[in-house]
C-alpha atoms as a PDB file:
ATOM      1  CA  UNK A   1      58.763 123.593  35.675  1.00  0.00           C
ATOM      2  CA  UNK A   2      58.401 120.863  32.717  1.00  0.00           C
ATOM      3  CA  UNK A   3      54.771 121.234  32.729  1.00  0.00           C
ATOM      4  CA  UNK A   4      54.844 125.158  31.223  1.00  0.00           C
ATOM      5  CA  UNK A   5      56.329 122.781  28.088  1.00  0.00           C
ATOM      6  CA  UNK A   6      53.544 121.205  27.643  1.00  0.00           C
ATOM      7  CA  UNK A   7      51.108 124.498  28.273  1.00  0.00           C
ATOM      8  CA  UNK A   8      53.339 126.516  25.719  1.00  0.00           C
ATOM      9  CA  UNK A   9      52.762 123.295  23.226  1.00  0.00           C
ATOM     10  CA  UNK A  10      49.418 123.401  23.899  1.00  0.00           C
ATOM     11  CA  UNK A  11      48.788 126.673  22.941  1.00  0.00           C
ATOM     12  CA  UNK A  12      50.996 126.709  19.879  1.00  0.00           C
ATOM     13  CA  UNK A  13      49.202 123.860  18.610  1.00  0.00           C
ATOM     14  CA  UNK A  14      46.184 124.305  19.706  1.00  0.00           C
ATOM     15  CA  UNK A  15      45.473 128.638  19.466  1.00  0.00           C
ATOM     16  CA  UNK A  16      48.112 129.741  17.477  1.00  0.00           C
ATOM     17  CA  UNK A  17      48.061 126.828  14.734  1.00  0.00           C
ATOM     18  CA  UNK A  18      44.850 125.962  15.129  1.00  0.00           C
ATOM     19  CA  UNK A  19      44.701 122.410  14.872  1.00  0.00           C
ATOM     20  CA  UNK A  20      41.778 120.628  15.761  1.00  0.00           C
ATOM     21  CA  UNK A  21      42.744 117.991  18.821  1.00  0.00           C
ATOM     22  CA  UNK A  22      40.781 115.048  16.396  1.00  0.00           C
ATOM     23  CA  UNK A  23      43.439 116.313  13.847  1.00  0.00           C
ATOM     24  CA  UNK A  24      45.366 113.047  13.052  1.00  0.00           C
ATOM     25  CA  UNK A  25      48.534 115.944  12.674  1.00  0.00           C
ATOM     26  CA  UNK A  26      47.669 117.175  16.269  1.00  0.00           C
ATOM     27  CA  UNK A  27      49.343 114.422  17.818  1.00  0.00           C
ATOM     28  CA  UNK A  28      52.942 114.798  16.183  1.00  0.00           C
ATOM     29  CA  UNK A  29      52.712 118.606  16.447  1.00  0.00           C
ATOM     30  CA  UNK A  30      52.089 118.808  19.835  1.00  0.00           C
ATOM     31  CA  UNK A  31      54.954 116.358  20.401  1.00  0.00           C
ATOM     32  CA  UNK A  32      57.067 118.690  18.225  1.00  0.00           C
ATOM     33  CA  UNK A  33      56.732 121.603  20.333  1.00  0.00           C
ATOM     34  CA  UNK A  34      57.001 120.043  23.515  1.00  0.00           C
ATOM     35  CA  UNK A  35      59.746 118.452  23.560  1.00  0.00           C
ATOM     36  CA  UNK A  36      61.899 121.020  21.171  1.00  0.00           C
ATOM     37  CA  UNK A  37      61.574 123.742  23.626  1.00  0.00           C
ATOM     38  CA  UNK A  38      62.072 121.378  26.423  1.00  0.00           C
ATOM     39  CA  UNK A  39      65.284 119.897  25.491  1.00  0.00           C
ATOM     40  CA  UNK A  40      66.824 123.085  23.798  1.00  0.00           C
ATOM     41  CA  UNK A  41      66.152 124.667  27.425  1.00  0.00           C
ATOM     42  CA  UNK A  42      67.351 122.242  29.543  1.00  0.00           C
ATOM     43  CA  UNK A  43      70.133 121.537  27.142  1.00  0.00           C
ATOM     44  CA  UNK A  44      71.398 125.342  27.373  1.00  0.00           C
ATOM     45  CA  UNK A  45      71.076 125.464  31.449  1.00  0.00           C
ATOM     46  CA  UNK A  46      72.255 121.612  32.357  1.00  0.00           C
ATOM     47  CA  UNK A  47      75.250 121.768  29.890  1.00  0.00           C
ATOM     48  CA  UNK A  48      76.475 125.024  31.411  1.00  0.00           C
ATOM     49  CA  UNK A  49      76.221 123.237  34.869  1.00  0.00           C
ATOM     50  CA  UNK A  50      78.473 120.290  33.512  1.00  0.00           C
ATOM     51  CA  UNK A  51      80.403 121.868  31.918  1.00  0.00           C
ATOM     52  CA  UNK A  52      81.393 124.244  35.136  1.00  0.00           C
ATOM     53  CA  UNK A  53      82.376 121.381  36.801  1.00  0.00           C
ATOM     54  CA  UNK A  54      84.687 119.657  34.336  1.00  0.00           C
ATOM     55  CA  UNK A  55      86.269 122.924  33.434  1.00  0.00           C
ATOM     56  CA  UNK A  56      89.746 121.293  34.115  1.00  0.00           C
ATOM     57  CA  UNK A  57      89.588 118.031  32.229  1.00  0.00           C
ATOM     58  CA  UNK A  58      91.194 117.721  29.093  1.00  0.00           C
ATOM     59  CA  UNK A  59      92.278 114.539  26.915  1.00  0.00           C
ATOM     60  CA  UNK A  60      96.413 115.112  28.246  1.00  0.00           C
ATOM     61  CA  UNK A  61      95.052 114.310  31.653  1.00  0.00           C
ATOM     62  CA  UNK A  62      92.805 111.351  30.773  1.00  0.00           C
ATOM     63  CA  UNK A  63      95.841 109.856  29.044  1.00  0.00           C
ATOM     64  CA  UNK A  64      98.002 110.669  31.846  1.00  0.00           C
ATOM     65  CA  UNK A  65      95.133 108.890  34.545  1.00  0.00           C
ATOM     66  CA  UNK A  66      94.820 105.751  31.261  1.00  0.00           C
ATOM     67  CA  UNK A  67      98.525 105.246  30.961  1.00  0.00           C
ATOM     68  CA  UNK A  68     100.019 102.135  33.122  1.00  0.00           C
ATOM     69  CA  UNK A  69      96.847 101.307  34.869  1.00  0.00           C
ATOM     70  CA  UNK A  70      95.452  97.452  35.287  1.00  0.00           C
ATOM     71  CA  UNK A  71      93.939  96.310  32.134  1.00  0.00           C
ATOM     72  CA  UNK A  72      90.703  95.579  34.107  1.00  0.00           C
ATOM     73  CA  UNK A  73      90.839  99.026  35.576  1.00  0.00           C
ATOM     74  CA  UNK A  74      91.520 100.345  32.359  1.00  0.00           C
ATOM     75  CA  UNK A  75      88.567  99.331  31.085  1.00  0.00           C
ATOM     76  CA  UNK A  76      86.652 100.959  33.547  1.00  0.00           C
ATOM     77  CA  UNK A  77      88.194 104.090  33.620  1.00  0.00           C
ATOM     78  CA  UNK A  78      88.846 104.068  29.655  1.00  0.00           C
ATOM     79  CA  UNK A  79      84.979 103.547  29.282  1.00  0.00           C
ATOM     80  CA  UNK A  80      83.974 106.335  32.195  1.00  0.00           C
ATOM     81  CA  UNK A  81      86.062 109.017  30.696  1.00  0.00           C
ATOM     82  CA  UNK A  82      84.736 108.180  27.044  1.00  0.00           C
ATOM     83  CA  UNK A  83      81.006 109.338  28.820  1.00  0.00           C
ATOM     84  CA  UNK A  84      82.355 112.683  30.718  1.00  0.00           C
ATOM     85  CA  UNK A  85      84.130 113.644  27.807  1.00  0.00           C
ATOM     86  CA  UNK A  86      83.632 115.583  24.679  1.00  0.00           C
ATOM     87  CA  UNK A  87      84.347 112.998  21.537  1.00  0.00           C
ATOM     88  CA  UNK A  88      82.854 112.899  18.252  1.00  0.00           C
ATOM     89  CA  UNK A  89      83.828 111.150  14.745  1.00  0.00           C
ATOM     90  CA  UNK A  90      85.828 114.645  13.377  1.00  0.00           C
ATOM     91  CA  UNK A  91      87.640 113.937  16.818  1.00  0.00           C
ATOM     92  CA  UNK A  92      88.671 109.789  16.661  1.00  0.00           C
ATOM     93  CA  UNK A  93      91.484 109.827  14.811  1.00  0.00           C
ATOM     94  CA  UNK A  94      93.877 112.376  17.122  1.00  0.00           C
ATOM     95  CA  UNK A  95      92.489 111.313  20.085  1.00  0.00           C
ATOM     96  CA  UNK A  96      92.650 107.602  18.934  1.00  0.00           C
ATOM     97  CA  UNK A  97      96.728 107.953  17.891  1.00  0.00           C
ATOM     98  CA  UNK A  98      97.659 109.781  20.756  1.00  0.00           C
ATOM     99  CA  UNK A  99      96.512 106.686  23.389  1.00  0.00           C
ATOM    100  CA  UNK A 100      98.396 104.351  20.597  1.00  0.00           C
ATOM    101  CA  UNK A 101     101.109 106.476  20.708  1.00  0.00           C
ATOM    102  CA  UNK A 102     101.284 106.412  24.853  1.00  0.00           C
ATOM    103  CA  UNK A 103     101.101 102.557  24.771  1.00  0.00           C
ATOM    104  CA  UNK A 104      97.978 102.588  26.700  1.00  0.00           C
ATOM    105  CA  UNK A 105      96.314  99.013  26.258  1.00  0.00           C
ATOM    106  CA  UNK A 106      94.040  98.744  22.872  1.00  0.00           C
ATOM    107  CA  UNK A 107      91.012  97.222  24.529  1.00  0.00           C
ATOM    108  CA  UNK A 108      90.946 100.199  27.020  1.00  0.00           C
ATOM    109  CA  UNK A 109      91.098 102.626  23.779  1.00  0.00           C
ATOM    110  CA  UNK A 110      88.625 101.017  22.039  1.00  0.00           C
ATOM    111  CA  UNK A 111      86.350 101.099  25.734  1.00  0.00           C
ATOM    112  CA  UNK A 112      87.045 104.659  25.424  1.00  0.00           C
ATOM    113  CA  UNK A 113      86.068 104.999  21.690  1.00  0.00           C
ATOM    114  CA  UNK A 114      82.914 103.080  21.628  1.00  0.00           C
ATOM    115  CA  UNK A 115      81.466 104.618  24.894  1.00  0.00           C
ATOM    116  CA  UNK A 116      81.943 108.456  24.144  1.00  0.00           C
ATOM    117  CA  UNK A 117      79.134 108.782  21.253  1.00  0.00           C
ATOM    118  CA  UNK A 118      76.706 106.437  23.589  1.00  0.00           C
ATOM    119  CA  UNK A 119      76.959 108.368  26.731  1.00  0.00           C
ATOM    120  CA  UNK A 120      77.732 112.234  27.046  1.00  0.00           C
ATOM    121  CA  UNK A 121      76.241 114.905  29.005  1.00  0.00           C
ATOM    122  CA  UNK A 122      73.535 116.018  26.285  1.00  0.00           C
ATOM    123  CA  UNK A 123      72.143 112.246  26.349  1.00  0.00           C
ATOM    124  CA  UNK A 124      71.832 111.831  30.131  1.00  0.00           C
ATOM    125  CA  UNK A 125      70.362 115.041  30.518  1.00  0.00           C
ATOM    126  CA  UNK A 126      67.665 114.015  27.625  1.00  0.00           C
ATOM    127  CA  UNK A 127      67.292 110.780  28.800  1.00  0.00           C
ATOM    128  CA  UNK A 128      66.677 112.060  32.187  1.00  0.00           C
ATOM    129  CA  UNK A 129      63.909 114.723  31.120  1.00  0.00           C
ATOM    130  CA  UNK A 130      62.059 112.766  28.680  1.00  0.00           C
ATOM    131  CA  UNK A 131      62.449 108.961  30.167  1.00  0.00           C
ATOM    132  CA  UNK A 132      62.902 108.973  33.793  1.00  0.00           C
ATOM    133  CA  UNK A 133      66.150 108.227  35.990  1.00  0.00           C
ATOM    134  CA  UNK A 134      65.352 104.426  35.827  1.00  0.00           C
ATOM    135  CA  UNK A 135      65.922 104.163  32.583  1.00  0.00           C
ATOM    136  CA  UNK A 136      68.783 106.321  32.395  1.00  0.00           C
ATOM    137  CA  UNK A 137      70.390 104.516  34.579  1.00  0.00           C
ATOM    138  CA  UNK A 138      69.925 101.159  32.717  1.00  0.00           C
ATOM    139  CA  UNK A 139      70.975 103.096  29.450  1.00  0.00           C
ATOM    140  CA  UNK A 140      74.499 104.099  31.236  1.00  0.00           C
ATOM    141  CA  UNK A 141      75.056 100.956  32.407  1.00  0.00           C
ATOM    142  CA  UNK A 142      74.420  99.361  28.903  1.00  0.00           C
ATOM    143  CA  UNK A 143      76.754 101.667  27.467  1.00  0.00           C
ATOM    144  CA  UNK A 144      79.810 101.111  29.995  1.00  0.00           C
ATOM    145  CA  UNK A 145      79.178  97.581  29.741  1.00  0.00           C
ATOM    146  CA  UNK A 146      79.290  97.924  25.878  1.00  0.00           C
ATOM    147  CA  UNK A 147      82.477  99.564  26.069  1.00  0.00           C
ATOM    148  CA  UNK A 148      84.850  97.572  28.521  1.00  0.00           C
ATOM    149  CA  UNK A 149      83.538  94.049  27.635  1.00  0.00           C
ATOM    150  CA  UNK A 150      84.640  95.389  23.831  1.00  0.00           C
ATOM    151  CA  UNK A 151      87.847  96.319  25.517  1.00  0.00           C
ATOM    152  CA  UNK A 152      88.639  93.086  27.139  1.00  0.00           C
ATOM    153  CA  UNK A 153      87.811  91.056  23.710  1.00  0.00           C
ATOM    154  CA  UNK A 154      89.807  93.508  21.640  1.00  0.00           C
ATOM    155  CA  UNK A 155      92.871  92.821  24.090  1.00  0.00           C
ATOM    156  CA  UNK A 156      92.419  88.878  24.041  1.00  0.00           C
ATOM    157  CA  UNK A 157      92.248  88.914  20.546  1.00  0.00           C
ATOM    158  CA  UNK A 158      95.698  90.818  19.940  1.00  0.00           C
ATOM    159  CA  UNK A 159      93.656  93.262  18.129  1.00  0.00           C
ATOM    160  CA  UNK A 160      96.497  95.479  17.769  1.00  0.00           C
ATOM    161  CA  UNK A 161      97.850  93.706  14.699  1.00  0.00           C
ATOM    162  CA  UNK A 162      94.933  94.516  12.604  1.00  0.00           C
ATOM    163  CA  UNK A 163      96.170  98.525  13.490  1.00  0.00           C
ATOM    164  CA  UNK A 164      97.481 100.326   9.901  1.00  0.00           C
ATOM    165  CA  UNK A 165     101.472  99.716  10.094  1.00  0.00           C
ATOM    166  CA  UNK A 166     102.331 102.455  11.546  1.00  0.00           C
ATOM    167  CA  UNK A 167     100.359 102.283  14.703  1.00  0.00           C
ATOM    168  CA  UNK A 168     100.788  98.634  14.694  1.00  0.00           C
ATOM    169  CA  UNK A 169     104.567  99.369  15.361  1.00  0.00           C
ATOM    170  CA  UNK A 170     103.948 101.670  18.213  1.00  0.00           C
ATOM    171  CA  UNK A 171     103.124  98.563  20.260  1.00  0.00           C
ATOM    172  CA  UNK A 172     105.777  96.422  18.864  1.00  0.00           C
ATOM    173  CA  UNK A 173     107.958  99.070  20.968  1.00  0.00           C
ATOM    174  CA  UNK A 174     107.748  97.721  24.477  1.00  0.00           C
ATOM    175  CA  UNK A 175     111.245  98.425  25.485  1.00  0.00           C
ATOM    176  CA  UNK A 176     110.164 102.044  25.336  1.00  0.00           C
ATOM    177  CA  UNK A 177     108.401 103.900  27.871  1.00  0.00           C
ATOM    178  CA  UNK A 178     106.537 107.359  26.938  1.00  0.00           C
ATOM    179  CA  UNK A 179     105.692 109.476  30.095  1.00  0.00           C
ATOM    180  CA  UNK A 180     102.740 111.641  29.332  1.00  0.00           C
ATOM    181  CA  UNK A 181     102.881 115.165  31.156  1.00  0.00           C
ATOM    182  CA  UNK A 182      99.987 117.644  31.382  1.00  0.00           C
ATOM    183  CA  UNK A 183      99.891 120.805  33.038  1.00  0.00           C
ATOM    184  CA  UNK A 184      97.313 121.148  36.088  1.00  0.00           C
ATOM    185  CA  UNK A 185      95.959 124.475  35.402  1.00  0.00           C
ATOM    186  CA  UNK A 186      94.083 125.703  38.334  1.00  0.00           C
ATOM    187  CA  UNK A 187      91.129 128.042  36.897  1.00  0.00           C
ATOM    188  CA  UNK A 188      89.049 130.872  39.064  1.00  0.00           C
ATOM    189  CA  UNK A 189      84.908 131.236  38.852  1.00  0.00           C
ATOM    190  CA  UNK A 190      85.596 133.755  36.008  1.00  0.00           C
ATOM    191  CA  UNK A 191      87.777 131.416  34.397  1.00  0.00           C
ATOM    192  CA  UNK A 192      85.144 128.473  34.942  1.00  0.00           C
ATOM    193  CA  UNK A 193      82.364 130.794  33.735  1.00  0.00           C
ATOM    194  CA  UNK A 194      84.145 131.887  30.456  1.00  0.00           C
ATOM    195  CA  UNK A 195      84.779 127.675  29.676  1.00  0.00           C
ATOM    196  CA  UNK A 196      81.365 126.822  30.326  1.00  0.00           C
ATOM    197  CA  UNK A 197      80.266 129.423  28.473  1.00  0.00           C
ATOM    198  CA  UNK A 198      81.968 128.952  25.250  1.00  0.00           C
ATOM    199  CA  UNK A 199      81.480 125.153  25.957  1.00  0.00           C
ATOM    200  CA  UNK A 200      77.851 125.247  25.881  1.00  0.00           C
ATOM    201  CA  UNK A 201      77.708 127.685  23.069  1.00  0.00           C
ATOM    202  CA  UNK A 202      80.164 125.466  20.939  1.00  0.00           C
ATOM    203  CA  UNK A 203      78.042 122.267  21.819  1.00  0.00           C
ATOM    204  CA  UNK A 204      74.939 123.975  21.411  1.00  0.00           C
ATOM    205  CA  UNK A 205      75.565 124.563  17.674  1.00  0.00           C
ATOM    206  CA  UNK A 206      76.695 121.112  16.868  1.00  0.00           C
ATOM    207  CA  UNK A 207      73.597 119.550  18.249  1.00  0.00           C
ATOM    208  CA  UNK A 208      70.680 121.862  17.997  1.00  0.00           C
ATOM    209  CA  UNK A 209      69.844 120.908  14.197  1.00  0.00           C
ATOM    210  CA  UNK A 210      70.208 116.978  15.905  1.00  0.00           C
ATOM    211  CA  UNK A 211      67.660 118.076  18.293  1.00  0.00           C
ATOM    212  CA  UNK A 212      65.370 119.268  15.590  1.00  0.00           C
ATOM    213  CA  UNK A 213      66.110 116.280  13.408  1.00  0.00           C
ATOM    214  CA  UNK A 214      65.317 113.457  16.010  1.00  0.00           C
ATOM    215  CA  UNK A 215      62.311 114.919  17.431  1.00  0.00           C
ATOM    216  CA  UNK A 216      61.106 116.017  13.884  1.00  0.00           C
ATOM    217  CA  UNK A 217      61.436 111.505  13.338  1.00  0.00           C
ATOM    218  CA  UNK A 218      60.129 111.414  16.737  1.00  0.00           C
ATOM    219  CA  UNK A 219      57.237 113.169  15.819  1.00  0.00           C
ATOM    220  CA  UNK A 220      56.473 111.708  12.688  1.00  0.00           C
ATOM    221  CA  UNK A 221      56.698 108.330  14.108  1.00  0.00           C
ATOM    222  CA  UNK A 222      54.275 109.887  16.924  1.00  0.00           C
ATOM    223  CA  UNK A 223      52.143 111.165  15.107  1.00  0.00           C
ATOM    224  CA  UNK A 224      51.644 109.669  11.853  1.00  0.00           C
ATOM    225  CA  UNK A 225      52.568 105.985  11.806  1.00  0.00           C
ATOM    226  CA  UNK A 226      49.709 103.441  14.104  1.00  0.00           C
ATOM    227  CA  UNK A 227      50.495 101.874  16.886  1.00  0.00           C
ATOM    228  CA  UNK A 228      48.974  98.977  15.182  1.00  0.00           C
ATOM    229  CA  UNK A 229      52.165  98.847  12.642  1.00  0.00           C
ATOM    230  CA  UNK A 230      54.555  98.862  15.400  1.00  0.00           C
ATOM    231  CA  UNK A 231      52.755  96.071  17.122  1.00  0.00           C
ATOM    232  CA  UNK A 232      52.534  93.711  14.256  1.00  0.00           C
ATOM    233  CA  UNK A 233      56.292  94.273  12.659  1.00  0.00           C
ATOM    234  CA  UNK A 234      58.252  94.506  15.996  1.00  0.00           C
ATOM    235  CA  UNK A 235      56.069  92.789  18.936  1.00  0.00           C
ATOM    236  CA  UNK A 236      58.224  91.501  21.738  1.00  0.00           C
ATOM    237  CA  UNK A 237      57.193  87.723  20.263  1.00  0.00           C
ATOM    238  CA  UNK A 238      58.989  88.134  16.992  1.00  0.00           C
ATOM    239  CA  UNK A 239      62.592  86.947  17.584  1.00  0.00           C
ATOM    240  CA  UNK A 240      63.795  88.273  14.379  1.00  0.00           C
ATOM    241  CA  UNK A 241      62.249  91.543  15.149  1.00  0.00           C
ATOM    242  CA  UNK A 242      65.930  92.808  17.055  1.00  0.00           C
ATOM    243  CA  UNK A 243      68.258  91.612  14.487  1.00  0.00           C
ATOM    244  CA  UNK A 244      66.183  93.254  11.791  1.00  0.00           C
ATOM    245  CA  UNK A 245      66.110  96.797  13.937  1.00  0.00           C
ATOM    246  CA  UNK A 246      69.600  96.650  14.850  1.00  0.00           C
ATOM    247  CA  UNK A 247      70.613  96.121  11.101  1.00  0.00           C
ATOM    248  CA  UNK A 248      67.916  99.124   9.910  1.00  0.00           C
ATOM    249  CA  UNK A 249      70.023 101.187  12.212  1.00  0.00           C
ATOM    250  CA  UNK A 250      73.360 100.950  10.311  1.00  0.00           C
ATOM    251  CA  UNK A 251      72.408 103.959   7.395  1.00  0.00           C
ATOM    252  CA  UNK A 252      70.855 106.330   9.590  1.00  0.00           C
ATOM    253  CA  UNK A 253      73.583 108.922  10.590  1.00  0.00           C
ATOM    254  CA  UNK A 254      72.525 110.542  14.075  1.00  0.00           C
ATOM    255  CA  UNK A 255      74.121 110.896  16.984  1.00  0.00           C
ATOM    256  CA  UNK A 256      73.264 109.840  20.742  1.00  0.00           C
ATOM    257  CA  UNK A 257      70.789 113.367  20.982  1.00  0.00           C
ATOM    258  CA  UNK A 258      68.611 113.331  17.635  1.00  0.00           C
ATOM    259  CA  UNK A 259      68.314 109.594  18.883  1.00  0.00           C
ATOM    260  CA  UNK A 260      67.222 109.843  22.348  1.00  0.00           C
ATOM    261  CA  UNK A 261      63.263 111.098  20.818  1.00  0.00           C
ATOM    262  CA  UNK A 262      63.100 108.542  18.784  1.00  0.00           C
ATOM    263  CA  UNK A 263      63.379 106.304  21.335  1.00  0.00           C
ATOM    264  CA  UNK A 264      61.028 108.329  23.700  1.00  0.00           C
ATOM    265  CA  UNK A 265      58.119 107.854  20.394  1.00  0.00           C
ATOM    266  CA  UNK A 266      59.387 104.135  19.890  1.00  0.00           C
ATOM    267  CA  UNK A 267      58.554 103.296  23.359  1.00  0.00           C
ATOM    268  CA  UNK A 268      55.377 105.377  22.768  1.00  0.00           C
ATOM    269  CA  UNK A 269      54.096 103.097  20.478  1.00  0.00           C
ATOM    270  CA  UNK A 270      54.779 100.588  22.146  1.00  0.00           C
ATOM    271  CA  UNK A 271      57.818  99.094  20.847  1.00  0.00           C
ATOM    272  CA  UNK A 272      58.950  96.510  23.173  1.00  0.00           C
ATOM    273  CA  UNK A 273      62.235  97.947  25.254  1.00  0.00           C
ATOM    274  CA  UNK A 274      64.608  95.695  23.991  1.00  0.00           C
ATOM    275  CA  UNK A 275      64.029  96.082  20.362  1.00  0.00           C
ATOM    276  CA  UNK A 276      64.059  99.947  20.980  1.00  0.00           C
ATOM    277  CA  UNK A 277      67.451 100.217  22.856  1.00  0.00           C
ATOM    278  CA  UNK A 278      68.926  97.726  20.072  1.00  0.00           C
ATOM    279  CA  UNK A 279      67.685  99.814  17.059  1.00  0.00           C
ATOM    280  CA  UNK A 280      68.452 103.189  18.896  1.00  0.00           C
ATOM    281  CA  UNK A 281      71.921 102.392  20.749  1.00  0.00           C
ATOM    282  CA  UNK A 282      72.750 100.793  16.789  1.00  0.00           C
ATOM    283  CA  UNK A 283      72.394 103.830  15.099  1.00  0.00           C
ATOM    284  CA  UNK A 284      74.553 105.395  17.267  1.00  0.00           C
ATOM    285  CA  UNK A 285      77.607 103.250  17.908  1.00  0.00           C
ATOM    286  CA  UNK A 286      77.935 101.680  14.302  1.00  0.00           C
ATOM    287  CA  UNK A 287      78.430 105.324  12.382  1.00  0.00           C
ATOM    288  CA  UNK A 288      78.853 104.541   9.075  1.00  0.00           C
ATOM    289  CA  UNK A 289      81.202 107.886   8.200  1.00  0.00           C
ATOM    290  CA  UNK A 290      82.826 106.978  11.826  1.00  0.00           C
ATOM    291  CA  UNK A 291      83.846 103.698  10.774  1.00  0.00           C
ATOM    292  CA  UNK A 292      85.115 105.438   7.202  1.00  0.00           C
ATOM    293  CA  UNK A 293      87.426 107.575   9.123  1.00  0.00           C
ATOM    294  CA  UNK A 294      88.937 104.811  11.620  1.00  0.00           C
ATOM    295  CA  UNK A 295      89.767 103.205   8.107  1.00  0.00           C
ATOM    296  CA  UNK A 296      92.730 105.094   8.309  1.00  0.00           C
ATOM    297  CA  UNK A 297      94.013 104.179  11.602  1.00  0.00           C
ATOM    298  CA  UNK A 298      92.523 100.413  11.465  1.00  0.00           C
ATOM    299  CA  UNK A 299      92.461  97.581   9.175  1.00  0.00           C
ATOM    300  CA  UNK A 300      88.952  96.533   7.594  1.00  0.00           C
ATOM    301  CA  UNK A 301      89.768  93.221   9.934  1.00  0.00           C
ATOM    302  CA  UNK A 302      89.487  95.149  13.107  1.00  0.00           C
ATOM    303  CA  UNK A 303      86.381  97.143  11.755  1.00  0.00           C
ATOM    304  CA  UNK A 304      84.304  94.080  10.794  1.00  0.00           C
ATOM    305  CA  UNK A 305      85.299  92.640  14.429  1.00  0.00           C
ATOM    306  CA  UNK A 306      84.230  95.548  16.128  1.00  0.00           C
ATOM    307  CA  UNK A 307      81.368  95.973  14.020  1.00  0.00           C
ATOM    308  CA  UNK A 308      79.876  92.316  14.311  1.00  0.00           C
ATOM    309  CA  UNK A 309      80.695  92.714  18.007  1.00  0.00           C
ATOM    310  CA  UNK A 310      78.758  95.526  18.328  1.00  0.00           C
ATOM    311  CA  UNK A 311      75.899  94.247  16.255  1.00  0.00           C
ATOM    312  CA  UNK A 312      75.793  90.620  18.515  1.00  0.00           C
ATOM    313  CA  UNK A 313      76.096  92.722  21.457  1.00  0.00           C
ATOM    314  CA  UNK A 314      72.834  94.739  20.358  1.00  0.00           C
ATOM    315  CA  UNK A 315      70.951  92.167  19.199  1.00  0.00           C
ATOM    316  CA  UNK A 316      71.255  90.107  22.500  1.00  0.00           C
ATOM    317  CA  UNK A 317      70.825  93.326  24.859  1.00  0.00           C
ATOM    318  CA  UNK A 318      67.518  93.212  22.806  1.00  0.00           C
ATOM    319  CA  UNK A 319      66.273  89.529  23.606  1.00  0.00           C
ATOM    320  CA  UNK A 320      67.283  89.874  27.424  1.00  0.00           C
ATOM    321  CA  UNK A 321      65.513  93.125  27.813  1.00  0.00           C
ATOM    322  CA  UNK A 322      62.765  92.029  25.793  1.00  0.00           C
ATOM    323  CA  UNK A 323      62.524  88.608  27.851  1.00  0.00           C
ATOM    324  CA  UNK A 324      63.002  90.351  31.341  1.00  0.00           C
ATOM    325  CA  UNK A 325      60.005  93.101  29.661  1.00  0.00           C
ATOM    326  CA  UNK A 326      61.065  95.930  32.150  1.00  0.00           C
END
């Protein structure tokens, strides 16, 4: 089925635009098109799918499933809901008071917080269509890893004292118990179909100009930029080449899709897999207007440590990955 992509980019390039295949423009254009349509498609069909099959979970029963659970098993579920569920920066703070609120364990918020804008349903299903399953594989694994070893540091650090005062106090409340109760709501194929429905059609318009944007960089770094560049300013044998990428990361403001092309075009040209995943998994988990909005539920202290964690953590997934050269 993929392969009418690349005949309908061929012919859009090629007859309808009529570029010239020695075009130095034909390149990027062709990339463009192809993978636009592709993930747009796939995206509408595959999120549907998903999205039919979660029908029932909402954030009440996560926190219900969080709540009173083994730190280390926290962690690990804390991190896998974060990548089967919906979250977003317009979404942290609510989401992030209501687990203070229920006492569940900081560390397995944060693994919850820092693992739902690596890993969602949109970025497996474009990492699987334009990568391969082996690398989205070692991609999900990165990301759960990511977010429960930040969980366990955040919790041996106390890091609930660098919380604004208010939340700070919720934990200073131990003699306290809050039950959380959710409502199991059984729903019917209709009901499933009518969810999935307004689910795709709601994520669909949050992410389709991302789509455009990323491959649009994706294209441009296809297309436009030599290989030659890429070689000589971030070859696998320049150490300081995945520090340097995972700090160029920080300004750009995209999300796990509009990323996912850019990597595809990175790799492309060649960029050594370690540098890529460090630049690309950067851009995503250190959000600059992310962080600006968890300023109001955590101190600049707690940002800077999850920050520098986050940058470490990238820039030595980057070295191992570009040592190993898988």
């Amino acid at each position: 089925m993929l392969i009418w992509f690349t005949y309908l980019a061929d012919w859009v390039t090629y007859t309808l635009f009529g570029i010239s295949t020695e075009s130095p423009y034909a390149g990027g254009v062709h990339f463009f098109i192809e993978d636009t349509s592709k993930i747009l498609v796939l995206l509408l069909v595959l999120i549907y799918c998903i999205a039919f099959v979660r029908a029932t979970l909402n954030p009440e029963k996560v926190r219900y499933y969080l709540q009173g659970k083994h730190r280390f098993i926290g962690y690990a579920l804390g991190a896998f809901f974060g990548s089967v569920t919906p979250f977003c920066s317009c979404s942290s703070i609510p989401l992030f008071m209501g687990f203070v609120s229920a006492r569940i364990p900081l560390g397995v918020t944060i693994a919850f917080l820092l693992t739902s804008p690596l890993i969602n349903e949109v970025v497996v299903v474009m990492l699987g269509s334009l990568l391969g399953l082996k690398f989205t594989i070692i991609y999900i694994v990165i990301g759960l890893t990511l977010g429960m070893l930040a969980g366990f540091l955040i919790d041996l650090i106390k890091g609930e004292r660098w919380l604004v005062p208010f939340l700070a106090k919720e934990y200073a409340r131990v003699d306290e118990i809050t039950e959380i109760e959710y409502t199991h709501k059984k729903m019917n194929m209709v009901e499933r179909h009518v969810f999935a429905k307004e689910e795709t059609l709601t994520i669909f318009r949050r992410i389709w100009k991302w789509v455009i944007i990323g491959v649009g960089i994706g294209a441009v770094i296809h297309g436009a930029i030599p290989a030659e560049w890429f070689s000589e300013h971030l070859g696998a044998k320049q150490w300081w080449s995945v520090p340097l990428a995972t700090l160029l990361a920080i300004p750009m403001y995209v999300n796990a899709t509009a990323i996912v092309p850019i990597l595809e075009s990175l790799l492309l040209k060649g960029v050594p897999l370690g540098t890529t995943l460090a630049f690309c998994m950067s851009a995503v988990a250190v959000s600059l207007p992310e962080f600006m909005m968890l300023k109001q539920v955590m101190s600049k202290r707690l940002l800077m440590v999850i920050a520098g964690y986050l940058l470490i953590a990238m820039s030595l997934l980057g070295w191992l990955f570009n040592y190993i050269n898988i």
